[in-house]
PDB file of N, CA and C in Angstrom:
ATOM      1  N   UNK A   1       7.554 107.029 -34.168  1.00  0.00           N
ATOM      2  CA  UNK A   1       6.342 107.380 -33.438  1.00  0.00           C
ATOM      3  C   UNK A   1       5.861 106.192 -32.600  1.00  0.00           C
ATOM      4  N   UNK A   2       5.951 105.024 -33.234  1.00  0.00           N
ATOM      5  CA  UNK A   2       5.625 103.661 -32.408  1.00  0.00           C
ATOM      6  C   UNK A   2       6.271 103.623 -31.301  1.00  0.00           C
ATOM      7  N   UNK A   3       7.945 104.157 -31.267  1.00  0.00           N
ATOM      8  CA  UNK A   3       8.720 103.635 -30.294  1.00  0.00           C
ATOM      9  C   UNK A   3       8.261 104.528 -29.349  1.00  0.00           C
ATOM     10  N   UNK A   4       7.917 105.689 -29.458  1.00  0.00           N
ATOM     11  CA  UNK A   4       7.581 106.804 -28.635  1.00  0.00           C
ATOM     12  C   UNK A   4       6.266 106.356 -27.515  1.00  0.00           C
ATOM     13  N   UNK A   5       5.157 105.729 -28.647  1.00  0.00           N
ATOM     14  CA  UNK A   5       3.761 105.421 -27.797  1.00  0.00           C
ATOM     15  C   UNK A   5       4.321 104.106 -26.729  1.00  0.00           C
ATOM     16  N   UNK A   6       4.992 103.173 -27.347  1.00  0.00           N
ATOM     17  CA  UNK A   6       5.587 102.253 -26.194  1.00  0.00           C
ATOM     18  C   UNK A   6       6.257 103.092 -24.877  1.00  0.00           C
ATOM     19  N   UNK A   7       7.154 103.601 -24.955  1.00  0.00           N
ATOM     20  CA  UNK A   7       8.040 104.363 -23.911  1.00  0.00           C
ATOM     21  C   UNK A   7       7.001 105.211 -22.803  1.00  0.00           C
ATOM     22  N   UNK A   8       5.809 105.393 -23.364  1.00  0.00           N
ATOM     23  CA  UNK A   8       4.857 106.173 -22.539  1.00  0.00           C
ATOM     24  C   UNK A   8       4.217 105.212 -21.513  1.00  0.00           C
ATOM     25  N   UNK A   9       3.684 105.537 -20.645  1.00  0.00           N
ATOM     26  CA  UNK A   9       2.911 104.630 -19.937  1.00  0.00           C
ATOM     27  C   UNK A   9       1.386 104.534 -20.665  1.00  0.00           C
ATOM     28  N   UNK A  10       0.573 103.657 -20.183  1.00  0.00           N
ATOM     29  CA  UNK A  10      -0.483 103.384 -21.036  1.00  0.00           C
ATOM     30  C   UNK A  10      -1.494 104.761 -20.246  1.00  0.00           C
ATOM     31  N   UNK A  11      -1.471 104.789 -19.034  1.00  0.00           N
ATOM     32  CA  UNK A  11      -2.277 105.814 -18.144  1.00  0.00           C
ATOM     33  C   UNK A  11      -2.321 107.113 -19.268  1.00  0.00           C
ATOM     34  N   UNK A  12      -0.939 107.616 -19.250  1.00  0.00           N
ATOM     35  CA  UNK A  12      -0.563 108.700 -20.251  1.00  0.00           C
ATOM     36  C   UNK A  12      -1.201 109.012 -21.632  1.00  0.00           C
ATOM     37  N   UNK A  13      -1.134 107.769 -22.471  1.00  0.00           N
ATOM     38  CA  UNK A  13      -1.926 107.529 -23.616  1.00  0.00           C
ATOM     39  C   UNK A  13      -3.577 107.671 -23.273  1.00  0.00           C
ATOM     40  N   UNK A  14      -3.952 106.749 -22.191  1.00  0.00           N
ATOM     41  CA  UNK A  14      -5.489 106.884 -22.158  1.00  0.00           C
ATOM     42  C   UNK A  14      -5.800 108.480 -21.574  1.00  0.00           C
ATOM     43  N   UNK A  15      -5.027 109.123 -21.333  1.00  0.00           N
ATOM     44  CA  UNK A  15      -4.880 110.604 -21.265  1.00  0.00           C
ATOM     45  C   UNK A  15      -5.044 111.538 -22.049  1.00  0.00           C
ATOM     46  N   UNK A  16      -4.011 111.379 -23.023  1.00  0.00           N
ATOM     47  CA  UNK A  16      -3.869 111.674 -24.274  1.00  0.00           C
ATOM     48  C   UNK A  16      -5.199 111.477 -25.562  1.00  0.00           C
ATOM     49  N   UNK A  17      -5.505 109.912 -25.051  1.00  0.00           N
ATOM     50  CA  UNK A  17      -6.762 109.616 -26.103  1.00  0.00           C
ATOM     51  C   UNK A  17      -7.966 110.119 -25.525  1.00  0.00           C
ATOM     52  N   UNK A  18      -8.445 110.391 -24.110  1.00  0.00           N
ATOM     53  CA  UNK A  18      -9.207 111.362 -23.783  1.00  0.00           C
ATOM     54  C   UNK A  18      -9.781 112.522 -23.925  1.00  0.00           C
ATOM     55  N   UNK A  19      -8.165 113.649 -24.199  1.00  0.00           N
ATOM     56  CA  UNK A  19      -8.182 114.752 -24.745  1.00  0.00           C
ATOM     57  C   UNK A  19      -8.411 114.961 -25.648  1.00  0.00           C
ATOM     58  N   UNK A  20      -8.060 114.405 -26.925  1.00  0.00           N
ATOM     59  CA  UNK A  20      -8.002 114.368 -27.990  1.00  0.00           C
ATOM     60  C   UNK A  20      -9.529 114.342 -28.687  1.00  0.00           C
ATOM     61  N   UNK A  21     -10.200 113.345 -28.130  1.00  0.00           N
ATOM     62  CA  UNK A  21     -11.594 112.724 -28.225  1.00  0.00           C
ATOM     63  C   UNK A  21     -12.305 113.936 -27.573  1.00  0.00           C
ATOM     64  N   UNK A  22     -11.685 114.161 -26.612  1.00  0.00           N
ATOM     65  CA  UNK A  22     -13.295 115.446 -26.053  1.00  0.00           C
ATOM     66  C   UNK A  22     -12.354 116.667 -26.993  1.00  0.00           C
ATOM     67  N   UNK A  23     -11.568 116.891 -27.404  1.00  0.00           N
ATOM     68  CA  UNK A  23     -11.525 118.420 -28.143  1.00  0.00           C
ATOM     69  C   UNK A  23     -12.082 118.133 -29.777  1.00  0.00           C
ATOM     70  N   UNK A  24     -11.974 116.649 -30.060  1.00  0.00           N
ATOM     71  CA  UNK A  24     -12.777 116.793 -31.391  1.00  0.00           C
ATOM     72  C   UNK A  24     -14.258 117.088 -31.535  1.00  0.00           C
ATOM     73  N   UNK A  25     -14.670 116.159 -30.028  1.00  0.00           N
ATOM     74  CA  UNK A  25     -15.853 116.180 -29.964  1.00  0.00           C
ATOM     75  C   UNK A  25     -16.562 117.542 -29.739  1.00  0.00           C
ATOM     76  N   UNK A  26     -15.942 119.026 -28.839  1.00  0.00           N
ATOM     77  CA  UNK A  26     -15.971 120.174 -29.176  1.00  0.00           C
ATOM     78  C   UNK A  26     -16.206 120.878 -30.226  1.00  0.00           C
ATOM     79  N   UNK A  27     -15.146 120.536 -30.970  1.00  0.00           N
ATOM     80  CA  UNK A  27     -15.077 121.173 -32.806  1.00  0.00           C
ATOM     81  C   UNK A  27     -16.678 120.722 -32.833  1.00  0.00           C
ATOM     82  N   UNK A  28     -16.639 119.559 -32.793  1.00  0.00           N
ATOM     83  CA  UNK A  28     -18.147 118.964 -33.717  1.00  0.00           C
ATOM     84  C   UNK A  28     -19.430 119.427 -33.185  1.00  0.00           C
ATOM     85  N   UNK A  29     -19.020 119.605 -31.931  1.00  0.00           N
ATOM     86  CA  UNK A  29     -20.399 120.409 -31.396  1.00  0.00           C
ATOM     87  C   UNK A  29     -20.445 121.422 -31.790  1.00  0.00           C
ATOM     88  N   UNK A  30     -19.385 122.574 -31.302  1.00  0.00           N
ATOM     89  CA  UNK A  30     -19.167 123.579 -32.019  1.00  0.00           C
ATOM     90  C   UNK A  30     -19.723 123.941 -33.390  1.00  0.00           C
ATOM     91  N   UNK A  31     -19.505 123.371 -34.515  1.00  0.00           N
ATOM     92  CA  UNK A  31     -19.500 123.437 -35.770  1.00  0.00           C
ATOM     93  C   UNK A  31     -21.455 123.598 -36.170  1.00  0.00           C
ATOM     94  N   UNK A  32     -21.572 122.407 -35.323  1.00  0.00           N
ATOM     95  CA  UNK A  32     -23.244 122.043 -35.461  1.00  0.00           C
ATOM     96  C   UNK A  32     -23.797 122.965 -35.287  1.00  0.00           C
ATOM     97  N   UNK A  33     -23.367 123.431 -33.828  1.00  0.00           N
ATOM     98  CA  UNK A  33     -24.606 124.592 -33.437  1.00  0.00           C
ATOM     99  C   UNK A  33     -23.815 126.424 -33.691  1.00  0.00           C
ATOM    100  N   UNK A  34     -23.204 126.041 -34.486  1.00  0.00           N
ATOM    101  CA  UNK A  34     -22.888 127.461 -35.090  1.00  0.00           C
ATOM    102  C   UNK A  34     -24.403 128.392 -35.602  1.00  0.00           C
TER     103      UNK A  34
END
């Protein structure tokens, strides 16, 4: 998995960690105002 995040470009990752971060942050809103 390490070798994988190297081989990516960093753009890609801060992409990746973007998405990731706003769909949790969804759930959590989500969840709250259920």
């Amino acid at each position: 998995m390490k070798h994988f995040y190297k081989m990516m470009p960093i753009s890609t990752s801060m992409i990746f960690n973007l998405y990731y971060s706003n769909l949790i942050g969804n759930c959590i809103f989500f969840f709250v105002f259920l």
